[in-house]
C-alpha atoms as a PDB file:
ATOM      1  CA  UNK A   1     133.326 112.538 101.988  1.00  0.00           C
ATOM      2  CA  UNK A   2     133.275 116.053 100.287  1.00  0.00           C
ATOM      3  CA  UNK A   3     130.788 116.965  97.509  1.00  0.00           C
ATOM      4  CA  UNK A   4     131.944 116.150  94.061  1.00  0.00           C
ATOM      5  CA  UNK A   5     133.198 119.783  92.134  1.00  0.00           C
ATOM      6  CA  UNK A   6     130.781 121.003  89.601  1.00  0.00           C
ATOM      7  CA  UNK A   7     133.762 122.641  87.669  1.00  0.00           C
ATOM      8  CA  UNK A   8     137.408 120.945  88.669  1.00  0.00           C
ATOM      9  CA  UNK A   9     140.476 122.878  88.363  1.00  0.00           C
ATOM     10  CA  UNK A  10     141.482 121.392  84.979  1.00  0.00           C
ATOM     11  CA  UNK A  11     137.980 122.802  83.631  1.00  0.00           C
ATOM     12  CA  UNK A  12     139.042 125.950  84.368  1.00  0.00           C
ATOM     13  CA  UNK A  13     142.438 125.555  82.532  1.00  0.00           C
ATOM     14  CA  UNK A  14     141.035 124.451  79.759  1.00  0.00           C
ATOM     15  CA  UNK A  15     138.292 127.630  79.522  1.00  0.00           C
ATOM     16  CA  UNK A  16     141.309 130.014  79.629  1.00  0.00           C
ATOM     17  CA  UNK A  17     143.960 128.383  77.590  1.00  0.00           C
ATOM     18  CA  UNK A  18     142.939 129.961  74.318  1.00  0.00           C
ATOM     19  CA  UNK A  19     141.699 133.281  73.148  1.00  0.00           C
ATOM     20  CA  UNK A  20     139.612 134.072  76.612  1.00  0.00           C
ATOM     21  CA  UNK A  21     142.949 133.846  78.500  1.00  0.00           C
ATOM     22  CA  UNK A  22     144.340 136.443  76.489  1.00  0.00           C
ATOM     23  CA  UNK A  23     142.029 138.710  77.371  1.00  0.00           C
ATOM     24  CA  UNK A  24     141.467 137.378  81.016  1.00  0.00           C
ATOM     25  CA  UNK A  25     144.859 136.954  82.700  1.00  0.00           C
ATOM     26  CA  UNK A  26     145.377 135.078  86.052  1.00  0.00           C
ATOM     27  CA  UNK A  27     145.169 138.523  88.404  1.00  0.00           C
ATOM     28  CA  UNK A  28     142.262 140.668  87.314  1.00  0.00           C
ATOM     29  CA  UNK A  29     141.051 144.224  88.421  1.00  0.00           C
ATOM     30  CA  UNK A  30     136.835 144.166  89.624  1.00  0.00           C
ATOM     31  CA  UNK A  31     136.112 145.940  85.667  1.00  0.00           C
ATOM     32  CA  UNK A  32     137.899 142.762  84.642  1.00  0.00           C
ATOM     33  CA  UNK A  33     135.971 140.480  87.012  1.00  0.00           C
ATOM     34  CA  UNK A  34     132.785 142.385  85.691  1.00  0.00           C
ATOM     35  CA  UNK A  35     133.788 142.045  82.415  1.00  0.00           C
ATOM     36  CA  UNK A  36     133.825 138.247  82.716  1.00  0.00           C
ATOM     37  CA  UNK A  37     130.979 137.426  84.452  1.00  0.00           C
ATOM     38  CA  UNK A  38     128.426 139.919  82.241  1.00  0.00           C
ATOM     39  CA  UNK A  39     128.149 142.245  85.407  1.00  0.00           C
ATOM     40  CA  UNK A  40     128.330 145.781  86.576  1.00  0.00           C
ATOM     41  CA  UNK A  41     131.116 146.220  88.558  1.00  0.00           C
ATOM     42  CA  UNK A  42     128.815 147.527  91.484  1.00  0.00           C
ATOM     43  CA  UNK A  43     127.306 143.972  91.670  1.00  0.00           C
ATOM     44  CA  UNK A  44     131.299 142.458  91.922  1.00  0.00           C
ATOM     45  CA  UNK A  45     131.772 145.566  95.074  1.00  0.00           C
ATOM     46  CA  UNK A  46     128.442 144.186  96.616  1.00  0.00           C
ATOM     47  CA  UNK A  47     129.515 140.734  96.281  1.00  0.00           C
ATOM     48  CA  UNK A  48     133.049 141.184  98.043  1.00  0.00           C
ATOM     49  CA  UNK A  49     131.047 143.194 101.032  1.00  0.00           C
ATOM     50  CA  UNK A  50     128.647 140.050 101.373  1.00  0.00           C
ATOM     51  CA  UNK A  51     131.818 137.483 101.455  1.00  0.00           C
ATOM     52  CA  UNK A  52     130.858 135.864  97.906  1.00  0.00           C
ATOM     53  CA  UNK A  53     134.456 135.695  96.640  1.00  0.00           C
ATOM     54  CA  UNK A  54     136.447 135.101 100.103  1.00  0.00           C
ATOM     55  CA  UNK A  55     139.447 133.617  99.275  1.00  0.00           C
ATOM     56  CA  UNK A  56     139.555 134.891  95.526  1.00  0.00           C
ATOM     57  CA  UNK A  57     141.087 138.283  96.036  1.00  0.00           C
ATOM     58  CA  UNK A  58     143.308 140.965  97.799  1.00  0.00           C
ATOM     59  CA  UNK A  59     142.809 144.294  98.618  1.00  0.00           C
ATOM     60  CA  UNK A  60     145.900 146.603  97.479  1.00  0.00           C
ATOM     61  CA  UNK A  61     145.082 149.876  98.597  1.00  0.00           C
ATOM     62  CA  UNK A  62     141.679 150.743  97.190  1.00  0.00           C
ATOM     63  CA  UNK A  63     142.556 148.064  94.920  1.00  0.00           C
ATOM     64  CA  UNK A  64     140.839 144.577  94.383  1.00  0.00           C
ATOM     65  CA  UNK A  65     143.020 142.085  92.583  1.00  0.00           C
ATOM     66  CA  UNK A  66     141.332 139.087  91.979  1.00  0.00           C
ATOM     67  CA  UNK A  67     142.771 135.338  90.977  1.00  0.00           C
ATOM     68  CA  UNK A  68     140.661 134.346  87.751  1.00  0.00           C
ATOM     69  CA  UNK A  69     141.048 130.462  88.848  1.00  0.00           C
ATOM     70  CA  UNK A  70     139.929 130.768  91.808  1.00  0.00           C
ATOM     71  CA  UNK A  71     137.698 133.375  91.555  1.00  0.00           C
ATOM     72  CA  UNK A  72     135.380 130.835  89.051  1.00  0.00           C
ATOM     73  CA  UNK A  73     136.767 127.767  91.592  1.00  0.00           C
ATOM     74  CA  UNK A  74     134.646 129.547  94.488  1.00  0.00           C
ATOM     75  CA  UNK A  75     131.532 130.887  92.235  1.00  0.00           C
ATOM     76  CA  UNK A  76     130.873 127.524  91.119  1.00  0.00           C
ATOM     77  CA  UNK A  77     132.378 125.012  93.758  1.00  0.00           C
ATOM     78  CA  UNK A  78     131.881 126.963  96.994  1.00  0.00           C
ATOM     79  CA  UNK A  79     128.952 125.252  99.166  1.00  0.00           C
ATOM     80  CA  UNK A  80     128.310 128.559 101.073  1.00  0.00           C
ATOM     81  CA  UNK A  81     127.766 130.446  97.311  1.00  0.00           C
ATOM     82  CA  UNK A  82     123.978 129.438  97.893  1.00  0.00           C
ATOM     83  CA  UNK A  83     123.708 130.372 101.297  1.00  0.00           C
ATOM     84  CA  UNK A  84     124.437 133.993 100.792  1.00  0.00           C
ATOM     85  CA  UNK A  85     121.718 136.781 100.989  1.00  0.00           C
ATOM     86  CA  UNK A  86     121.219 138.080  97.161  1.00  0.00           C
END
């Protein structure tokens, strides 16, 4: 049986549904993703190269776009997060 979420999908809803999802919509840029998290957006380019956000973005060109959902759905919920050289 899988490990219990420590954020579920409706959590996430919930943070975005008033004034932060105004300012955060559901595709973000990596200054957006930055913005969100309190980082530099070297730290976001770093975490892409070490495979911290699989699954949570494209690349468009020399574009990221990122999913907000499951961008925070993988940060928190992802069992391999841990696991990752800092």
């Amino acid at each position: 049986m899988g490990k219990k979420p420590i954020i579920s999908l409706a959590d996430i809803e919930r943070a975005f549904a008033k004034e932060s999802g105004q300012q955060f919509r559901p595709i973000l840029s990596a200054a957006d993703v930055a913005t969100l998290l309190n980082l530099s957006i070297k730290t976001i380019y770093e975490w892409v190269a070490k495979g911290h956000f699989d699954g949570a973005f494209r690349k468009r060109g020399k574009h990221l776009l990122f999913w907000r959902d499951k961008l925070i759905d993988v940060l928190f919920n992802d069992p391999n997060w841990s696991t990752h050289e800092e």
